[in-house]
PDB file of N, CA and C in Angstrom:
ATOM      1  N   UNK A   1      15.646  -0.347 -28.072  1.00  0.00           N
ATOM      2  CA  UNK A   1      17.100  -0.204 -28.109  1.00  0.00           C
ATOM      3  C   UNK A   1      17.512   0.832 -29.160  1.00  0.00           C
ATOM      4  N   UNK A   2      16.671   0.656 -30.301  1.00  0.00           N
ATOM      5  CA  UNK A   2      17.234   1.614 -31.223  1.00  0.00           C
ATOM      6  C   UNK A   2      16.881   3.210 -30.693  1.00  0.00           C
ATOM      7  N   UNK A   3      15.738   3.108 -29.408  1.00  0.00           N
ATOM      8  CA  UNK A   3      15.367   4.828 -29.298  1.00  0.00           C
ATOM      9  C   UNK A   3      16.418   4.748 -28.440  1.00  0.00           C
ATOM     10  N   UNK A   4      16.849   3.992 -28.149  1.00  0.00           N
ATOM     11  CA  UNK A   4      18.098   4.488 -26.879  1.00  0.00           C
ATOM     12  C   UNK A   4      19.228   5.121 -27.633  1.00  0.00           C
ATOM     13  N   UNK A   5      19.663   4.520 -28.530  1.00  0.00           N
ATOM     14  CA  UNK A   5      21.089   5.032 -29.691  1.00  0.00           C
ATOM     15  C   UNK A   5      20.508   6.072 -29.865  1.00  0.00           C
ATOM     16  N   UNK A   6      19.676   6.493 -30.722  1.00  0.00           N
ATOM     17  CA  UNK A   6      19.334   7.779 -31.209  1.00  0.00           C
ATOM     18  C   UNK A   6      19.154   9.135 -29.909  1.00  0.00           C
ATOM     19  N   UNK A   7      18.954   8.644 -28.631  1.00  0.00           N
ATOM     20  CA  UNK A   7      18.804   9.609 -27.889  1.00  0.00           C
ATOM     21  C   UNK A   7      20.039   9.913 -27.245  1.00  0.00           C
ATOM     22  N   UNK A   8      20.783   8.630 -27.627  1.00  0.00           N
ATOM     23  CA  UNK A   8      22.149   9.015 -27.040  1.00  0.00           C
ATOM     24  C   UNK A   8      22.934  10.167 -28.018  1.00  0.00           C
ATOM     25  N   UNK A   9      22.886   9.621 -28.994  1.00  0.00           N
ATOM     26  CA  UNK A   9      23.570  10.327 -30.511  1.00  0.00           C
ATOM     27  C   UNK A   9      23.204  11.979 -30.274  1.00  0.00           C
ATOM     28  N   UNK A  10      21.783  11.670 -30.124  1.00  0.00           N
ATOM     29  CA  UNK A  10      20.889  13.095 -29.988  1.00  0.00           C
ATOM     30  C   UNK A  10      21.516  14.021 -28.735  1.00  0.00           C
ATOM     31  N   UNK A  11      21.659  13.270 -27.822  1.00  0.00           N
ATOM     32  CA  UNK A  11      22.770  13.774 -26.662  1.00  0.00           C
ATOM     33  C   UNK A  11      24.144  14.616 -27.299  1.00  0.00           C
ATOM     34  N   UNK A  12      24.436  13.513 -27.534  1.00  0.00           N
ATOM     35  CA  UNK A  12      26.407  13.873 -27.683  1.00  0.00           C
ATOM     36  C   UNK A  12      26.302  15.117 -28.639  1.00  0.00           C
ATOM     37  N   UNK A  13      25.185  15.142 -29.849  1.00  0.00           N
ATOM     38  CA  UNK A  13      25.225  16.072 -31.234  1.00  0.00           C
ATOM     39  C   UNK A  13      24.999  17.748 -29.680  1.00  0.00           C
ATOM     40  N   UNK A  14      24.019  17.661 -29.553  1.00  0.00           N
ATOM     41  CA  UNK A  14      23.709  18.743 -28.153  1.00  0.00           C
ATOM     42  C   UNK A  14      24.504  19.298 -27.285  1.00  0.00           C
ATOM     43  N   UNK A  15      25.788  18.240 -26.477  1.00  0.00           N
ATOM     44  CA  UNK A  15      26.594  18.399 -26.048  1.00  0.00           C
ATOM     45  C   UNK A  15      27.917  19.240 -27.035  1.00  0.00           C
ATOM     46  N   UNK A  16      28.045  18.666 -28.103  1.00  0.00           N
ATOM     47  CA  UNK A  16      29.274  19.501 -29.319  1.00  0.00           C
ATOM     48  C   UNK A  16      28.494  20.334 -29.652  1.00  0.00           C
ATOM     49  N   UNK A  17      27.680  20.939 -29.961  1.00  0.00           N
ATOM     50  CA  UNK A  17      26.877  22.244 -30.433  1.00  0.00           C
ATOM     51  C   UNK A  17      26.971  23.409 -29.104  1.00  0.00           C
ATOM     52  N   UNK A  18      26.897  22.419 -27.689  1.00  0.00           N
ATOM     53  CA  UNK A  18      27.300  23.516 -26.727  1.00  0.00           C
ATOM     54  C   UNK A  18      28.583  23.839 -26.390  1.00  0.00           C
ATOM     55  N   UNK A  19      29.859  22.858 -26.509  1.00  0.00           N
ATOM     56  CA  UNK A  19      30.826  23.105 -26.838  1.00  0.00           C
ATOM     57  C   UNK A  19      31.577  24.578 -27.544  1.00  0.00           C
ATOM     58  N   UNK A  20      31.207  23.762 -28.938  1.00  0.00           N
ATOM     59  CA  UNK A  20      31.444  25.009 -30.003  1.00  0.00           C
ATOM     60  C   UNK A  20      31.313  26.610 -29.517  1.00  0.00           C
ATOM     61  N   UNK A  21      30.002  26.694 -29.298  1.00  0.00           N
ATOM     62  CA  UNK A  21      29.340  27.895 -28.604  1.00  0.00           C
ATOM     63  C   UNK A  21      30.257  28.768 -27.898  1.00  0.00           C
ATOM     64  N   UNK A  22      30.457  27.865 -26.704  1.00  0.00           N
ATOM     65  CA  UNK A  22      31.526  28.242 -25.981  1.00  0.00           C
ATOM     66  C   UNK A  22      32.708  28.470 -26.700  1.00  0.00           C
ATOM     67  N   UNK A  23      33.170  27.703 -27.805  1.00  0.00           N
ATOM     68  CA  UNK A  23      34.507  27.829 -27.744  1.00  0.00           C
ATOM     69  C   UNK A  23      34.392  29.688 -28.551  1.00  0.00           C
ATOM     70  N   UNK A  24      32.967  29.376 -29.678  1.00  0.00           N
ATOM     71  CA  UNK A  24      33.018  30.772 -30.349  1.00  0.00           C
ATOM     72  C   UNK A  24      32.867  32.562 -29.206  1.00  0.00           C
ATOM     73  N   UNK A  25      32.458  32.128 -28.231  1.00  0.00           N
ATOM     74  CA  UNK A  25      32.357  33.165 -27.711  1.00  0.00           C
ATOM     75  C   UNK A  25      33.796  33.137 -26.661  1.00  0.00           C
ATOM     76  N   UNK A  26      34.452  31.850 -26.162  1.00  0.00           N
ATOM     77  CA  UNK A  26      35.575  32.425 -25.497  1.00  0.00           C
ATOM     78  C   UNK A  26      36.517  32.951 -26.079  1.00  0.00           C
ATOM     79  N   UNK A  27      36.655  32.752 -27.799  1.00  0.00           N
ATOM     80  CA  UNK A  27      37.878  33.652 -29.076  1.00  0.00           C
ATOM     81  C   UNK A  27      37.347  35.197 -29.027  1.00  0.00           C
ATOM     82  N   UNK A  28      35.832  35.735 -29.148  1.00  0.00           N
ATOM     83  CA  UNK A  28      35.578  36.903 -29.797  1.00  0.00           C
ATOM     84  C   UNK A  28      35.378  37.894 -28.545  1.00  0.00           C
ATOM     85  N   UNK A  29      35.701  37.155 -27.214  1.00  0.00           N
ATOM     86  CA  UNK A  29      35.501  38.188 -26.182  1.00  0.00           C
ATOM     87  C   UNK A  29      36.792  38.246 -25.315  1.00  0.00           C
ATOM     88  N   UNK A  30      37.712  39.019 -25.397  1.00  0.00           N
ATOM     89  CA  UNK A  30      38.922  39.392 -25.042  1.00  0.00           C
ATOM     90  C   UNK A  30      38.650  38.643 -22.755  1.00  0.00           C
ATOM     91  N   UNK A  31      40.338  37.903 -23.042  1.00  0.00           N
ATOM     92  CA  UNK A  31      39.743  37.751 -21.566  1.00  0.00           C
ATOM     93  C   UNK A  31      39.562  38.882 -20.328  1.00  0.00           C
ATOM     94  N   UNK A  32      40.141  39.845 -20.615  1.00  0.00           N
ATOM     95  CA  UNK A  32      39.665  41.010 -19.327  1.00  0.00           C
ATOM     96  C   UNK A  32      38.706  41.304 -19.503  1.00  0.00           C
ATOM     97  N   UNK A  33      37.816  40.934 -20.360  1.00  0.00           N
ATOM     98  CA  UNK A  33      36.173  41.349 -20.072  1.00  0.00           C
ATOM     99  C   UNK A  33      35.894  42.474 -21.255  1.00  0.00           C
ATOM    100  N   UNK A  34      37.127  43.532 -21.795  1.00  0.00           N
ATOM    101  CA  UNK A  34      36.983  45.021 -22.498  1.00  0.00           C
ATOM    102  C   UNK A  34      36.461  44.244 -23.859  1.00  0.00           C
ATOM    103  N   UNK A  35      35.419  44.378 -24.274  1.00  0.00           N
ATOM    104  CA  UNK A  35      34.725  44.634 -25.691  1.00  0.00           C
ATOM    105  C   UNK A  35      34.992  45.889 -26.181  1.00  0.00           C
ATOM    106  N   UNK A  36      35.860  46.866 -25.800  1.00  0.00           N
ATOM    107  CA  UNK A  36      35.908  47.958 -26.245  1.00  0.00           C
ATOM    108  C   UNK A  36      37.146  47.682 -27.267  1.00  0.00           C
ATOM    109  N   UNK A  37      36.707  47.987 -28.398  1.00  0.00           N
ATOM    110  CA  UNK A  37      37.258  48.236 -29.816  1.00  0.00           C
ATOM    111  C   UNK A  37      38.191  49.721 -30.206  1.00  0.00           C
ATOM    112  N   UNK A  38      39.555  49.509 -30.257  1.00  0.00           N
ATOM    113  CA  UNK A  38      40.287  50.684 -30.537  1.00  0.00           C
ATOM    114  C   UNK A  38      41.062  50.835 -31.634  1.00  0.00           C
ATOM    115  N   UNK A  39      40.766  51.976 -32.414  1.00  0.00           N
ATOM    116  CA  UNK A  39      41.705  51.878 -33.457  1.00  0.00           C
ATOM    117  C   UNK A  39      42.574  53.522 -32.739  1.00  0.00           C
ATOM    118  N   UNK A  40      43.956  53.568 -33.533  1.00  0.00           N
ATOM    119  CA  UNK A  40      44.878  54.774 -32.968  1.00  0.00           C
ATOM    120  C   UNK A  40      45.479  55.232 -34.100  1.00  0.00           C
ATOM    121  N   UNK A  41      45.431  56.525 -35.043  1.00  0.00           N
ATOM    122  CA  UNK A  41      46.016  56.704 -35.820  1.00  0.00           C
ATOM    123  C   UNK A  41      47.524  56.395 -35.701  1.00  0.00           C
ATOM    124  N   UNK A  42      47.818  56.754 -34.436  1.00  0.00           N
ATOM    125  CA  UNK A  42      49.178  57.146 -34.490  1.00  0.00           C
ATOM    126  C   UNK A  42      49.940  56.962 -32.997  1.00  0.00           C
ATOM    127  N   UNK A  43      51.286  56.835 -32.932  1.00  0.00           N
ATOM    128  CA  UNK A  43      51.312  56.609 -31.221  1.00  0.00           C
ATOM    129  C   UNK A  43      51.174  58.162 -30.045  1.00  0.00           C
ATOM    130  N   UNK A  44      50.635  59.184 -31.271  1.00  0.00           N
ATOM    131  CA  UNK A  44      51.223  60.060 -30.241  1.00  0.00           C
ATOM    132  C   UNK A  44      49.391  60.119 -29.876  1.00  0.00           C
ATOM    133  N   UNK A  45      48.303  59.360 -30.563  1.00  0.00           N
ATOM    134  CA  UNK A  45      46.926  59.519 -30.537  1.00  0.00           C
ATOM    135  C   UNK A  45      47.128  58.500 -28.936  1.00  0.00           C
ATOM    136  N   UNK A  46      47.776  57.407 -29.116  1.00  0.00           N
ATOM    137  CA  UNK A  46      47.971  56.381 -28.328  1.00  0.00           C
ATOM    138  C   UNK A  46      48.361  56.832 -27.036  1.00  0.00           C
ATOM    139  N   UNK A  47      49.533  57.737 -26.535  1.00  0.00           N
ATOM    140  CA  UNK A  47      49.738  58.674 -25.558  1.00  0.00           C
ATOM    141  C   UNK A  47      48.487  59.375 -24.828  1.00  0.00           C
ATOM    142  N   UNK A  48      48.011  60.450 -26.037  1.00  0.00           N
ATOM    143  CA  UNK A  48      46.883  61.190 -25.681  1.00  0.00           C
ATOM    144  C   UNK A  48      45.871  60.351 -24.571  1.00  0.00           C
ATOM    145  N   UNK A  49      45.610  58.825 -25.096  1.00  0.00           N
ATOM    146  CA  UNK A  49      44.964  58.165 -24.490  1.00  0.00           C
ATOM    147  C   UNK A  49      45.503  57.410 -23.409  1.00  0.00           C
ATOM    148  N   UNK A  50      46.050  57.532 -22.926  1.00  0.00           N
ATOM    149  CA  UNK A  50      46.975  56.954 -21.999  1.00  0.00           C
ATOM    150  C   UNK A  50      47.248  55.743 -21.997  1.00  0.00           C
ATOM    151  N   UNK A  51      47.069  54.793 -23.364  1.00  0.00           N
ATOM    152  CA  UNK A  51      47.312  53.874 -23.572  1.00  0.00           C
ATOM    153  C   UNK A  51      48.569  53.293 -24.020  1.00  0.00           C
ATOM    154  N   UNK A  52      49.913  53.992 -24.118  1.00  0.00           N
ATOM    155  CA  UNK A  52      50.841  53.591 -24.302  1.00  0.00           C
ATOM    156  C   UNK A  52      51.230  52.826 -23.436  1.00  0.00           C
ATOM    157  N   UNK A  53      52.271  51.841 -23.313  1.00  0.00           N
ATOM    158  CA  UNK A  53      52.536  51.132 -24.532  1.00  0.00           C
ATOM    159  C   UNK A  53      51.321  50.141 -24.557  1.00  0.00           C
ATOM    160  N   UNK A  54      51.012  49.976 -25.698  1.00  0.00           N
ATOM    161  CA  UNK A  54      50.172  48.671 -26.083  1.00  0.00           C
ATOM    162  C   UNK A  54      51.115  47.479 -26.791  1.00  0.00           C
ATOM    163  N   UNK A  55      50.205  46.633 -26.318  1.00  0.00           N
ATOM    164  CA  UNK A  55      51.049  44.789 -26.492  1.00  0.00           C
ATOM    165  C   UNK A  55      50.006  44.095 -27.659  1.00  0.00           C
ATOM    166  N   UNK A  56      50.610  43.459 -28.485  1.00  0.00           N
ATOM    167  CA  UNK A  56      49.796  42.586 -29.216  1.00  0.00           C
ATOM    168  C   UNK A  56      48.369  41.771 -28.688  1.00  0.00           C
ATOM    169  N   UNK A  57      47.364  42.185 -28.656  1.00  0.00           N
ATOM    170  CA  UNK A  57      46.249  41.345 -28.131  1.00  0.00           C
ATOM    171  C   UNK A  57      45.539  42.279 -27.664  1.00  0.00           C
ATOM    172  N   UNK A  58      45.868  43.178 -27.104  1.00  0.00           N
ATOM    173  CA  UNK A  58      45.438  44.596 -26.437  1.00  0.00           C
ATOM    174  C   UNK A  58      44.350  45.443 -27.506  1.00  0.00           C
ATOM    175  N   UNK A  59      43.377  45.675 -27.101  1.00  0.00           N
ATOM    176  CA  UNK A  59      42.554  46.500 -27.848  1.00  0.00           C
ATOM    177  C   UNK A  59      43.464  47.517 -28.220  1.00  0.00           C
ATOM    178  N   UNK A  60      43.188  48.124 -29.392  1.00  0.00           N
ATOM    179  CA  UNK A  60      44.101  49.457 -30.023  1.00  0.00           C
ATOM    180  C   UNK A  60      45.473  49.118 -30.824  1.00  0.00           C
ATOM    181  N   UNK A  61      45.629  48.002 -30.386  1.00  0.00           N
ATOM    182  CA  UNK A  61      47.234  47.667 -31.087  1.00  0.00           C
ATOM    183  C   UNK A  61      47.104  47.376 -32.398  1.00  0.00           C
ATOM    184  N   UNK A  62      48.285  47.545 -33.187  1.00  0.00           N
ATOM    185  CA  UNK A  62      48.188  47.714 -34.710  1.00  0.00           C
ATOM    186  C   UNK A  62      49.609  47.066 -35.127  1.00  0.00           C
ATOM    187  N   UNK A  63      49.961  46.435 -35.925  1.00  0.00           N
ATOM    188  CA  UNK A  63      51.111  46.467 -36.564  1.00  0.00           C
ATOM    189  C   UNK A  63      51.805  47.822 -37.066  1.00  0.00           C
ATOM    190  N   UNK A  64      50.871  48.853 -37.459  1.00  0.00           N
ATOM    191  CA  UNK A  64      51.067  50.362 -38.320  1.00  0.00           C
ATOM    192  C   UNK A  64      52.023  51.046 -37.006  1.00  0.00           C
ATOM    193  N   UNK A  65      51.786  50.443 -35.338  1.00  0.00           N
ATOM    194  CA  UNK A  65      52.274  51.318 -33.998  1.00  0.00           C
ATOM    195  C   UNK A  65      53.464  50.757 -34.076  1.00  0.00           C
ATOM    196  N   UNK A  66      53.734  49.374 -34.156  1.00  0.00           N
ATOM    197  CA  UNK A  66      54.726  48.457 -33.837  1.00  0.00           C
ATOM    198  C   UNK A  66      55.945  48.678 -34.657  1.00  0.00           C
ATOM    199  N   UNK A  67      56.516  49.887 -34.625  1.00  0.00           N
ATOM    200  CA  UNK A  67      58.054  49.421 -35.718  1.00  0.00           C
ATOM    201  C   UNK A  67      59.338  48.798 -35.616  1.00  0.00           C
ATOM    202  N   UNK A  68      59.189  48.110 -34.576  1.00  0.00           N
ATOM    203  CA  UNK A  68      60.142  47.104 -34.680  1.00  0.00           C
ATOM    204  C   UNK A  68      59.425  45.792 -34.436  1.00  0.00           C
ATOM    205  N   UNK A  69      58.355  45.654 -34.707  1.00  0.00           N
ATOM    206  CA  UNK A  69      58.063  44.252 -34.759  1.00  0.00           C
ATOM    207  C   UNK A  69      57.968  43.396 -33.656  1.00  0.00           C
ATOM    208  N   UNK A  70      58.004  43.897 -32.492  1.00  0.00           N
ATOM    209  CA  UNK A  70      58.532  43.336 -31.108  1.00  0.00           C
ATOM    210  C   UNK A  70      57.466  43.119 -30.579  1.00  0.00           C
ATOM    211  N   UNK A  71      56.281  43.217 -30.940  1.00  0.00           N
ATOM    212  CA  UNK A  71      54.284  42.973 -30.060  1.00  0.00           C
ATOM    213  C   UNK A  71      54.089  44.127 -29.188  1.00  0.00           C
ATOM    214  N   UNK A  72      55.400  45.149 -29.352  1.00  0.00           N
ATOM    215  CA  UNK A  72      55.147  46.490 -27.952  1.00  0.00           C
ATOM    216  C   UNK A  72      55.120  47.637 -29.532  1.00  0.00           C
ATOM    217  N   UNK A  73      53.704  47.648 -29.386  1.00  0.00           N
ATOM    218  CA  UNK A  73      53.657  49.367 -29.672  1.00  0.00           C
ATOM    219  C   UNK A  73      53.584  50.875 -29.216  1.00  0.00           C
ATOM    220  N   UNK A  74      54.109  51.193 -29.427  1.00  0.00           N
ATOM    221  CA  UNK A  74      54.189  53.221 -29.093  1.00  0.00           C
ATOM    222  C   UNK A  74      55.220  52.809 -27.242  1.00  0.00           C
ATOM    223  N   UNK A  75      56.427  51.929 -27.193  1.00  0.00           N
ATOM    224  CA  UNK A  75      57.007  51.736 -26.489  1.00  0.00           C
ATOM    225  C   UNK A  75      57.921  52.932 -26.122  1.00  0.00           C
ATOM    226  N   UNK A  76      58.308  53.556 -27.092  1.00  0.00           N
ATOM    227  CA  UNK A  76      59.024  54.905 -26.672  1.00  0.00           C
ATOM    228  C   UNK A  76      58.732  56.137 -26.732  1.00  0.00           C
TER     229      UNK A  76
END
């Protein structure tokens, strides 16, 4: 009886360790799939790239693009 508890315990600890896992890789991988990392000096760099406007969450977006604070950078 007691190997039964421990294999259960041993279970559940296995089960939250695969959890976690998951939860760490569904935060650090953007959901459209882009791992691509952008930084933009500036919005007119942001244009060049045809990435205007960028939205908060969006690879490339910056608070430094955003001057009104609104989550839409290089909007105009």
């Amino acid at each position: 009886k007691q190997q039964e508890e421990q294999k259960r315990q041993a279970d559940e600890q296995a089960r939250k360790q695969q959890e976690e896992q998951k939860a760490q890789q569904a935060q650090t991988q953007p959901a459209n799939g882009n791992t691509d990392s952008a930084y933009y000096k500036n919005c007119a760099a942001v244009r060049a790239a045809g990435k205007a406007p960028l939205h908060k969450g969006q690879p490339g977006y910056s608070s430094h693009l955003d001057r009104d604070g609104d989550g839409i950078a290089c909007e105009k």
